[in-house]
C-alpha atoms as a PDB file:
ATOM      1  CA  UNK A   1       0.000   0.000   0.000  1.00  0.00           C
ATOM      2  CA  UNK A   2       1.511   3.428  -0.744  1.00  0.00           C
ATOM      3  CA  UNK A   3       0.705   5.677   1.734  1.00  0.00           C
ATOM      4  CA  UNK A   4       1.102   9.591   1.192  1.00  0.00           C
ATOM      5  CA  UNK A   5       1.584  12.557   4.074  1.00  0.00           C
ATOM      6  CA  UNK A   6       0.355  16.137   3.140  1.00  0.00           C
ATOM      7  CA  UNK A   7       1.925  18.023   5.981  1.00  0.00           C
ATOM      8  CA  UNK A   8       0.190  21.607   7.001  1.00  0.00           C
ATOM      9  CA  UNK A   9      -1.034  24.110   9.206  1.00  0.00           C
ATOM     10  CA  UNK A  10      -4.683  24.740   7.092  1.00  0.00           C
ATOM     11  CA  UNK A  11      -5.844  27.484   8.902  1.00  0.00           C
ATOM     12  CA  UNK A  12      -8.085  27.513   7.441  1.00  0.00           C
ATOM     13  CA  UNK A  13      -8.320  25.144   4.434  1.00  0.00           C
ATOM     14  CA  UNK A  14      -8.162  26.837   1.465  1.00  0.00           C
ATOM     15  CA  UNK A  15      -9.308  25.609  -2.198  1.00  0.00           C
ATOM     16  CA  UNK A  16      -5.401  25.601  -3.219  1.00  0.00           C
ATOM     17  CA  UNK A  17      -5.248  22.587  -0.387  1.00  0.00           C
ATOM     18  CA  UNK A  18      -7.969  21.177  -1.658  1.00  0.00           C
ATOM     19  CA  UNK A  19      -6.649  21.039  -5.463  1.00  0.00           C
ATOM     20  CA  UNK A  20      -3.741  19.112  -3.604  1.00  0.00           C
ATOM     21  CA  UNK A  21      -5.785  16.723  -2.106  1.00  0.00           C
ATOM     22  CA  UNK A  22      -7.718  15.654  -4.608  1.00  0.00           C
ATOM     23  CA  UNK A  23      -4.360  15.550  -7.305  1.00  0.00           C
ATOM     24  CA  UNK A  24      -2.522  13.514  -4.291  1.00  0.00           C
ATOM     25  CA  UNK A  25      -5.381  11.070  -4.114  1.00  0.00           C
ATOM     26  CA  UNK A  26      -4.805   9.414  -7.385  1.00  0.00           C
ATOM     27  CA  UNK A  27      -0.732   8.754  -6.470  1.00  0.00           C
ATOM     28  CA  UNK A  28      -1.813   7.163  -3.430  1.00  0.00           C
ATOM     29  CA  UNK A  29      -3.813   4.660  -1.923  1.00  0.00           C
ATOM     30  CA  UNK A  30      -3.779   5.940   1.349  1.00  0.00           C
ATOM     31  CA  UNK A  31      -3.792   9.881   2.073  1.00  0.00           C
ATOM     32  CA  UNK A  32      -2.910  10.684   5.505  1.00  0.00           C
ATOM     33  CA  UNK A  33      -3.337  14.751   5.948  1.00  0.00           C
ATOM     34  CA  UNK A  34      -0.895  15.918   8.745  1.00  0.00           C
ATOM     35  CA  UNK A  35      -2.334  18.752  10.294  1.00  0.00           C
ATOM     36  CA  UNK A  36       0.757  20.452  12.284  1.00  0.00           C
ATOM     37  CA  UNK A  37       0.194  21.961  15.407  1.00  0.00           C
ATOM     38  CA  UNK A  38       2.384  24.786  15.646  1.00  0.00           C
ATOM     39  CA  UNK A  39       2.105  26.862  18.244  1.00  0.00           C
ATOM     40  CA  UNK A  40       4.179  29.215  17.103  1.00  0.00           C
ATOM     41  CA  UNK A  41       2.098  30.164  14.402  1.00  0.00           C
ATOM     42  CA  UNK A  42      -0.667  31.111  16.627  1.00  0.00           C
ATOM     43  CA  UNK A  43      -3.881  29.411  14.479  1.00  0.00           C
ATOM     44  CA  UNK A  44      -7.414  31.705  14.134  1.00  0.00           C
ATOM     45  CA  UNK A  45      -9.090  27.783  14.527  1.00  0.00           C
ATOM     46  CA  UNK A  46      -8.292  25.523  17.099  1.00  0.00           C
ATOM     47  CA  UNK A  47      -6.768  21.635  16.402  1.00  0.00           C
ATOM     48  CA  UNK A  48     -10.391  20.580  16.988  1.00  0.00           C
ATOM     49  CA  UNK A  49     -11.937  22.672  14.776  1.00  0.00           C
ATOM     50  CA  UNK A  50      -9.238  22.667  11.756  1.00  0.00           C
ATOM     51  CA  UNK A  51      -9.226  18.527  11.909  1.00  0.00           C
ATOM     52  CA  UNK A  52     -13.352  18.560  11.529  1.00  0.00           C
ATOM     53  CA  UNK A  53     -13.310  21.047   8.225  1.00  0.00           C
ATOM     54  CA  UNK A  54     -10.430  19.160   6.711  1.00  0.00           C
ATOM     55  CA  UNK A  55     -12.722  15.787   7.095  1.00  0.00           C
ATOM     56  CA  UNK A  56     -15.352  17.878   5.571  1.00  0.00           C
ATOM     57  CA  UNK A  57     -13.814  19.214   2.989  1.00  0.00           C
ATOM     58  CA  UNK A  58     -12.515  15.106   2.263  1.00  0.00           C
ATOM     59  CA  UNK A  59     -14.948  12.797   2.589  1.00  0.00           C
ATOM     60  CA  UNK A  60     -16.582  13.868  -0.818  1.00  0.00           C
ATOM     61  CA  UNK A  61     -12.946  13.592  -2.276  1.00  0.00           C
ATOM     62  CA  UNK A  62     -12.530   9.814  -0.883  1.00  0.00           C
ATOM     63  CA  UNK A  63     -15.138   8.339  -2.060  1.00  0.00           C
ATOM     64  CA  UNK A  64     -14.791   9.648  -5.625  1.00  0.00           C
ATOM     65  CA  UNK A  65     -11.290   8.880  -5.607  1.00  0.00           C
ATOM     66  CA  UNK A  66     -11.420   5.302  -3.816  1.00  0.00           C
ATOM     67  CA  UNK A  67      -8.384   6.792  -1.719  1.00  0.00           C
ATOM     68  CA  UNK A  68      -8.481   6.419   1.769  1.00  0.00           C
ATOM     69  CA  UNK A  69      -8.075  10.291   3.225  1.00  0.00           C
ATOM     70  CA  UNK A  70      -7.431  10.492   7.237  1.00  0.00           C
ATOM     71  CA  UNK A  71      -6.602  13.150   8.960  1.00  0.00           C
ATOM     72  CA  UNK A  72      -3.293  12.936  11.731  1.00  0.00           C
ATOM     73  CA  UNK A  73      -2.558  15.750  13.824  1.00  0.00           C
ATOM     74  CA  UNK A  74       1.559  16.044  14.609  1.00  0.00           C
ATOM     75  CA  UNK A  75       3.417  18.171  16.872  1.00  0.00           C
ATOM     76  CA  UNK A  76       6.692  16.180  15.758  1.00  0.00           C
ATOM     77  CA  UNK A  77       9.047  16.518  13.443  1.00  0.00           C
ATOM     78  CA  UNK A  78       7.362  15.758  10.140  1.00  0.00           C
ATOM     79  CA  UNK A  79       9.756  13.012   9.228  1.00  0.00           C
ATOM     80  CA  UNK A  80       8.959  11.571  12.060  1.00  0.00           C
ATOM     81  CA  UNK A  81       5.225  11.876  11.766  1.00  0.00           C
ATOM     82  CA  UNK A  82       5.569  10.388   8.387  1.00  0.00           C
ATOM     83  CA  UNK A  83       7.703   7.265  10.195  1.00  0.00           C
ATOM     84  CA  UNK A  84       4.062   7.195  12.645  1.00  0.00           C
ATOM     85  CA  UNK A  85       2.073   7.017  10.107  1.00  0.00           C
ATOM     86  CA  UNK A  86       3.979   4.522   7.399  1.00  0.00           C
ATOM     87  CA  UNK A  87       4.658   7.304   4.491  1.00  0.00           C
ATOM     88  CA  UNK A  88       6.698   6.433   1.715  1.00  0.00           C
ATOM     89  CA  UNK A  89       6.360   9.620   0.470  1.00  0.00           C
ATOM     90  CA  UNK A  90       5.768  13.769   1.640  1.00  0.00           C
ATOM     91  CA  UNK A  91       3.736  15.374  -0.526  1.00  0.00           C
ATOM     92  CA  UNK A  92       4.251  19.167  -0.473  1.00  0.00           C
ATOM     93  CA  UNK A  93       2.270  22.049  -2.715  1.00  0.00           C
ATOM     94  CA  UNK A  94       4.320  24.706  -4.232  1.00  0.00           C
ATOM     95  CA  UNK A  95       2.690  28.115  -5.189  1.00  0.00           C
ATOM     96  CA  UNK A  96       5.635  30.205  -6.180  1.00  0.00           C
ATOM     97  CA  UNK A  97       9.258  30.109  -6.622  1.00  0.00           C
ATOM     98  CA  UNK A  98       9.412  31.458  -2.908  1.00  0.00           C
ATOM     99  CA  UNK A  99       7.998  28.374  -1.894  1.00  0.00           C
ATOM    100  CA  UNK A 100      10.606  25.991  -3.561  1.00  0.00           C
ATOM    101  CA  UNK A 101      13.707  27.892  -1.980  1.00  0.00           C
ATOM    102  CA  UNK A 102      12.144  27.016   1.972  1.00  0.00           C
ATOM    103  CA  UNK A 103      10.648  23.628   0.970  1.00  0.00           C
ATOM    104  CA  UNK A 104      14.186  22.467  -0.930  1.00  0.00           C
ATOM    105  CA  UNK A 105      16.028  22.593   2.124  1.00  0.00           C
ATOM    106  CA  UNK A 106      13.249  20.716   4.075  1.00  0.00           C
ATOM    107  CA  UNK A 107      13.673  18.098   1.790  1.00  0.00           C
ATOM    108  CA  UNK A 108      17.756  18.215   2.309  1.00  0.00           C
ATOM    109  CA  UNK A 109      17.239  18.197   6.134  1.00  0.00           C
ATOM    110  CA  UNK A 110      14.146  15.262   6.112  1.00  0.00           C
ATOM    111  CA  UNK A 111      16.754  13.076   3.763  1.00  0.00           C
ATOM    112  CA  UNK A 112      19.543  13.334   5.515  1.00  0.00           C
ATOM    113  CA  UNK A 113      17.340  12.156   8.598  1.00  0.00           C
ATOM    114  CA  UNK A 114      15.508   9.744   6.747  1.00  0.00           C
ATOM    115  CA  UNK A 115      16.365   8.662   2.926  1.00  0.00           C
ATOM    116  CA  UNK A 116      13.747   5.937   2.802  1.00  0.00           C
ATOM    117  CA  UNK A 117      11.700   8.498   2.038  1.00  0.00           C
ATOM    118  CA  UNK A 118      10.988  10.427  -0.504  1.00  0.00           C
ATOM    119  CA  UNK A 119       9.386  14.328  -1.206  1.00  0.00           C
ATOM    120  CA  UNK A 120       6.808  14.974  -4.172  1.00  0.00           C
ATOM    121  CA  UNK A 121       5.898  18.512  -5.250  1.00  0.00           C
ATOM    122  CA  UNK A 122       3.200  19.703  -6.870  1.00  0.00           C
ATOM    123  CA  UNK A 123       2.302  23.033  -8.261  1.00  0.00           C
ATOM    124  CA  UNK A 124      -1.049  24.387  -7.324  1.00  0.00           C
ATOM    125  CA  UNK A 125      -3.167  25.150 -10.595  1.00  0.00           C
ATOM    126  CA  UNK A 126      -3.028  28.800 -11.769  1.00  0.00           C
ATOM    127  CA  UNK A 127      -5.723  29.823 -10.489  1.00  0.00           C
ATOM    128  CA  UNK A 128      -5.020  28.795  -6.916  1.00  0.00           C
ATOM    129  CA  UNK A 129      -1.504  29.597  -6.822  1.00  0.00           C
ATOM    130  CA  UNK A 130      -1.934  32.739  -4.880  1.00  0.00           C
ATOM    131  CA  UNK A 131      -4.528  31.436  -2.090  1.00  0.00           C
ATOM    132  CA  UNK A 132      -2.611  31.706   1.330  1.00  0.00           C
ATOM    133  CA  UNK A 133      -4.806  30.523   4.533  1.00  0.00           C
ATOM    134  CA  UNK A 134      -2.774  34.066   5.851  1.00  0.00           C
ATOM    135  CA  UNK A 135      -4.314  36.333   3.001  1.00  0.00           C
ATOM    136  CA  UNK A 136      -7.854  34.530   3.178  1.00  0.00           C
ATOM    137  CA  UNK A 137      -8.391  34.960   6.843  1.00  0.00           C
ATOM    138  CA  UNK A 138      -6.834  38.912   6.370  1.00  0.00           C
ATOM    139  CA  UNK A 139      -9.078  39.619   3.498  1.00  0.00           C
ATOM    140  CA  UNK A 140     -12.092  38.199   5.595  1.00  0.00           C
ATOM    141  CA  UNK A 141     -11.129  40.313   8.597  1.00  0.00           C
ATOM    142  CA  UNK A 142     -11.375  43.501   6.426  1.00  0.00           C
ATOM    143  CA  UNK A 143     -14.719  42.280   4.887  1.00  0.00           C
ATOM    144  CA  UNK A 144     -13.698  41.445   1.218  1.00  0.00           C
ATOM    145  CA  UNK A 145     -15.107  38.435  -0.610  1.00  0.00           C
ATOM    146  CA  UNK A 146     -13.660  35.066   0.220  1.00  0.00           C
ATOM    147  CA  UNK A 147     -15.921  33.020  -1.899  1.00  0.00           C
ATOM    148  CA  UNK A 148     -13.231  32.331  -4.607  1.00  0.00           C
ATOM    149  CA  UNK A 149     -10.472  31.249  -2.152  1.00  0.00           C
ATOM    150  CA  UNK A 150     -12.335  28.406   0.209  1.00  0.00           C
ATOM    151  CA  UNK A 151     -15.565  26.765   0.471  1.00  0.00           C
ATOM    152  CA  UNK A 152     -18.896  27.508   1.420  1.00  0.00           C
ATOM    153  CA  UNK A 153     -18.533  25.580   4.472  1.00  0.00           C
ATOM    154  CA  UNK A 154     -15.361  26.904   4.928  1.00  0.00           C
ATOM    155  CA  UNK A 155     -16.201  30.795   4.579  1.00  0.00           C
ATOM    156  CA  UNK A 156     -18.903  29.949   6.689  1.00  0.00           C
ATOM    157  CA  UNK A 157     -16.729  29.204   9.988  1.00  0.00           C
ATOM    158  CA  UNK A 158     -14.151  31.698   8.912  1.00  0.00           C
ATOM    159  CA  UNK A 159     -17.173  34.373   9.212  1.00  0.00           C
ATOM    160  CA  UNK A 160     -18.402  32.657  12.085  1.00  0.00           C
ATOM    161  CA  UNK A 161     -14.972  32.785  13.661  1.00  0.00           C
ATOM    162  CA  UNK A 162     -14.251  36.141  13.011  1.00  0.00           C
ATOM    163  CA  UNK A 163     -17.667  37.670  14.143  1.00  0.00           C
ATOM    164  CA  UNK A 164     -17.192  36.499  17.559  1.00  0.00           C
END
Protein backbone atom coordinates (compact mmCIF):
# COMPACT_ATOMS: atom_id res chain seq x y z
CA UNK A 1 0.00 0.00 0.00
CA UNK A 2 1.51 3.43 -0.74
CA UNK A 3 0.70 5.68 1.73
CA UNK A 4 1.10 9.59 1.19
CA UNK A 5 1.58 12.56 4.07
CA UNK A 6 0.36 16.14 3.14
CA UNK A 7 1.92 18.02 5.98
CA UNK A 8 0.19 21.61 7.00
CA UNK A 9 -1.03 24.11 9.21
CA UNK A 10 -4.68 24.74 7.09
CA UNK A 11 -5.84 27.48 8.90
CA UNK A 12 -8.08 27.51 7.44
CA UNK A 13 -8.32 25.14 4.43
CA UNK A 14 -8.16 26.84 1.47
CA UNK A 15 -9.31 25.61 -2.20
CA UNK A 16 -5.40 25.60 -3.22
CA UNK A 17 -5.25 22.59 -0.39
CA UNK A 18 -7.97 21.18 -1.66
CA UNK A 19 -6.65 21.04 -5.46
CA UNK A 20 -3.74 19.11 -3.60
CA UNK A 21 -5.79 16.72 -2.11
CA UNK A 22 -7.72 15.65 -4.61
CA UNK A 23 -4.36 15.55 -7.30
CA UNK A 24 -2.52 13.51 -4.29
CA UNK A 25 -5.38 11.07 -4.11
CA UNK A 26 -4.80 9.41 -7.39
CA UNK A 27 -0.73 8.75 -6.47
CA UNK A 28 -1.81 7.16 -3.43
CA UNK A 29 -3.81 4.66 -1.92
CA UNK A 30 -3.78 5.94 1.35
CA UNK A 31 -3.79 9.88 2.07
CA UNK A 32 -2.91 10.68 5.50
CA UNK A 33 -3.34 14.75 5.95
CA UNK A 34 -0.90 15.92 8.75
CA UNK A 35 -2.33 18.75 10.29
CA UNK A 36 0.76 20.45 12.28
CA UNK A 37 0.19 21.96 15.41
CA UNK A 38 2.38 24.79 15.65
CA UNK A 39 2.10 26.86 18.24
CA UNK A 40 4.18 29.21 17.10
CA UNK A 41 2.10 30.16 14.40
CA UNK A 42 -0.67 31.11 16.63
CA UNK A 43 -3.88 29.41 14.48
CA UNK A 44 -7.41 31.70 14.13
CA UNK A 45 -9.09 27.78 14.53
CA UNK A 46 -8.29 25.52 17.10
CA UNK A 47 -6.77 21.63 16.40
CA UNK A 48 -10.39 20.58 16.99
CA UNK A 49 -11.94 22.67 14.78
CA UNK A 50 -9.24 22.67 11.76
CA UNK A 51 -9.23 18.53 11.91
CA UNK A 52 -13.35 18.56 11.53
CA UNK A 53 -13.31 21.05 8.22
CA UNK A 54 -10.43 19.16 6.71
CA UNK A 55 -12.72 15.79 7.10
CA UNK A 56 -15.35 17.88 5.57
CA UNK A 57 -13.81 19.21 2.99
CA UNK A 58 -12.52 15.11 2.26
CA UNK A 59 -14.95 12.80 2.59
CA UNK A 60 -16.58 13.87 -0.82
CA UNK A 61 -12.95 13.59 -2.28
CA UNK A 62 -12.53 9.81 -0.88
CA UNK A 63 -15.14 8.34 -2.06
CA UNK A 64 -14.79 9.65 -5.62
CA UNK A 65 -11.29 8.88 -5.61
CA UNK A 66 -11.42 5.30 -3.82
CA UNK A 67 -8.38 6.79 -1.72
CA UNK A 68 -8.48 6.42 1.77
CA UNK A 69 -8.08 10.29 3.23
CA UNK A 70 -7.43 10.49 7.24
CA UNK A 71 -6.60 13.15 8.96
CA UNK A 72 -3.29 12.94 11.73
CA UNK A 73 -2.56 15.75 13.82
CA UNK A 74 1.56 16.04 14.61
CA UNK A 75 3.42 18.17 16.87
CA UNK A 76 6.69 16.18 15.76
CA UNK A 77 9.05 16.52 13.44
CA UNK A 78 7.36 15.76 10.14
CA UNK A 79 9.76 13.01 9.23
CA UNK A 80 8.96 11.57 12.06
CA UNK A 81 5.23 11.88 11.77
CA UNK A 82 5.57 10.39 8.39
CA UNK A 83 7.70 7.26 10.19
CA UNK A 84 4.06 7.19 12.64
CA UNK A 85 2.07 7.02 10.11
CA UNK A 86 3.98 4.52 7.40
CA UNK A 87 4.66 7.30 4.49
CA UNK A 88 6.70 6.43 1.72
CA UNK A 89 6.36 9.62 0.47
CA UNK A 90 5.77 13.77 1.64
CA UNK A 91 3.74 15.37 -0.53
CA UNK A 92 4.25 19.17 -0.47
CA UNK A 93 2.27 22.05 -2.72
CA UNK A 94 4.32 24.71 -4.23
CA UNK A 95 2.69 28.12 -5.19
CA UNK A 96 5.63 30.20 -6.18
CA UNK A 97 9.26 30.11 -6.62
CA UNK A 98 9.41 31.46 -2.91
CA UNK A 99 8.00 28.37 -1.89
CA UNK A 100 10.61 25.99 -3.56
CA UNK A 101 13.71 27.89 -1.98
CA UNK A 102 12.14 27.02 1.97
CA UNK A 103 10.65 23.63 0.97
CA UNK A 104 14.19 22.47 -0.93
CA UNK A 105 16.03 22.59 2.12
CA UNK A 106 13.25 20.72 4.07
CA UNK A 107 13.67 18.10 1.79
CA UNK A 108 17.76 18.21 2.31
CA UNK A 109 17.24 18.20 6.13
CA UNK A 110 14.15 15.26 6.11
CA UNK A 111 16.75 13.08 3.76
CA UNK A 112 19.54 13.33 5.51
CA UNK A 113 17.34 12.16 8.60
CA UNK A 114 15.51 9.74 6.75
CA UNK A 115 16.37 8.66 2.93
CA UNK A 116 13.75 5.94 2.80
CA UNK A 117 11.70 8.50 2.04
CA UNK A 118 10.99 10.43 -0.50
CA UNK A 119 9.39 14.33 -1.21
CA UNK A 120 6.81 14.97 -4.17
CA UNK A 121 5.90 18.51 -5.25
CA UNK A 122 3.20 19.70 -6.87
CA UNK A 123 2.30 23.03 -8.26
CA UNK A 124 -1.05 24.39 -7.32
CA UNK A 125 -3.17 25.15 -10.59
CA UNK A 126 -3.03 28.80 -11.77
CA UNK A 127 -5.72 29.82 -10.49
CA UNK A 128 -5.02 28.79 -6.92
CA UNK A 129 -1.50 29.60 -6.82
CA UNK A 130 -1.93 32.74 -4.88
CA UNK A 131 -4.53 31.44 -2.09
CA UNK A 132 -2.61 31.71 1.33
CA UNK A 133 -4.81 30.52 4.53
CA UNK A 134 -2.77 34.07 5.85
CA UNK A 135 -4.31 36.33 3.00
CA UNK A 136 -7.85 34.53 3.18
CA UNK A 137 -8.39 34.96 6.84
CA UNK A 138 -6.83 38.91 6.37
CA UNK A 139 -9.08 39.62 3.50
CA UNK A 140 -12.09 38.20 5.60
CA UNK A 141 -11.13 40.31 8.60
CA UNK A 142 -11.38 43.50 6.43
CA UNK A 143 -14.72 42.28 4.89
CA UNK A 144 -13.70 41.44 1.22
CA UNK A 145 -15.11 38.43 -0.61
CA UNK A 146 -13.66 35.07 0.22
CA UNK A 147 -15.92 33.02 -1.90
CA UNK A 148 -13.23 32.33 -4.61
CA UNK A 149 -10.47 31.25 -2.15
CA UNK A 150 -12.34 28.41 0.21
CA UNK A 151 -15.57 26.76 0.47
CA UNK A 152 -18.90 27.51 1.42
CA UNK A 153 -18.53 25.58 4.47
CA UNK A 154 -15.36 26.90 4.93
CA UNK A 155 -16.20 30.80 4.58
CA UNK A 156 -18.90 29.95 6.69
CA UNK A 157 -16.73 29.20 9.99
CA UNK A 158 -14.15 31.70 8.91
CA UNK A 159 -17.17 34.37 9.21
CA UNK A 160 -18.40 32.66 12.08
CA UNK A 161 -14.97 32.79 13.66
CA UNK A 162 -14.25 36.14 13.01
CA UNK A 163 -17.67 37.67 14.14
CA UNK A 164 -17.19 36.50 17.56
Amino acid sequence: MRIGLYPGTFDPITLGHVDIIRRSASLVDRLVIGVAINRDKGPLFSLEERVAMIEHETAKLAAETGTEIVVHPFENLLIDCARDVGAQVIVRGLRAVADFEYEYQMVGMNRAMDSSIETVFLMAEARHQAIASKLVKEIARLGGDISKFVTPAVQENLLEKLSR
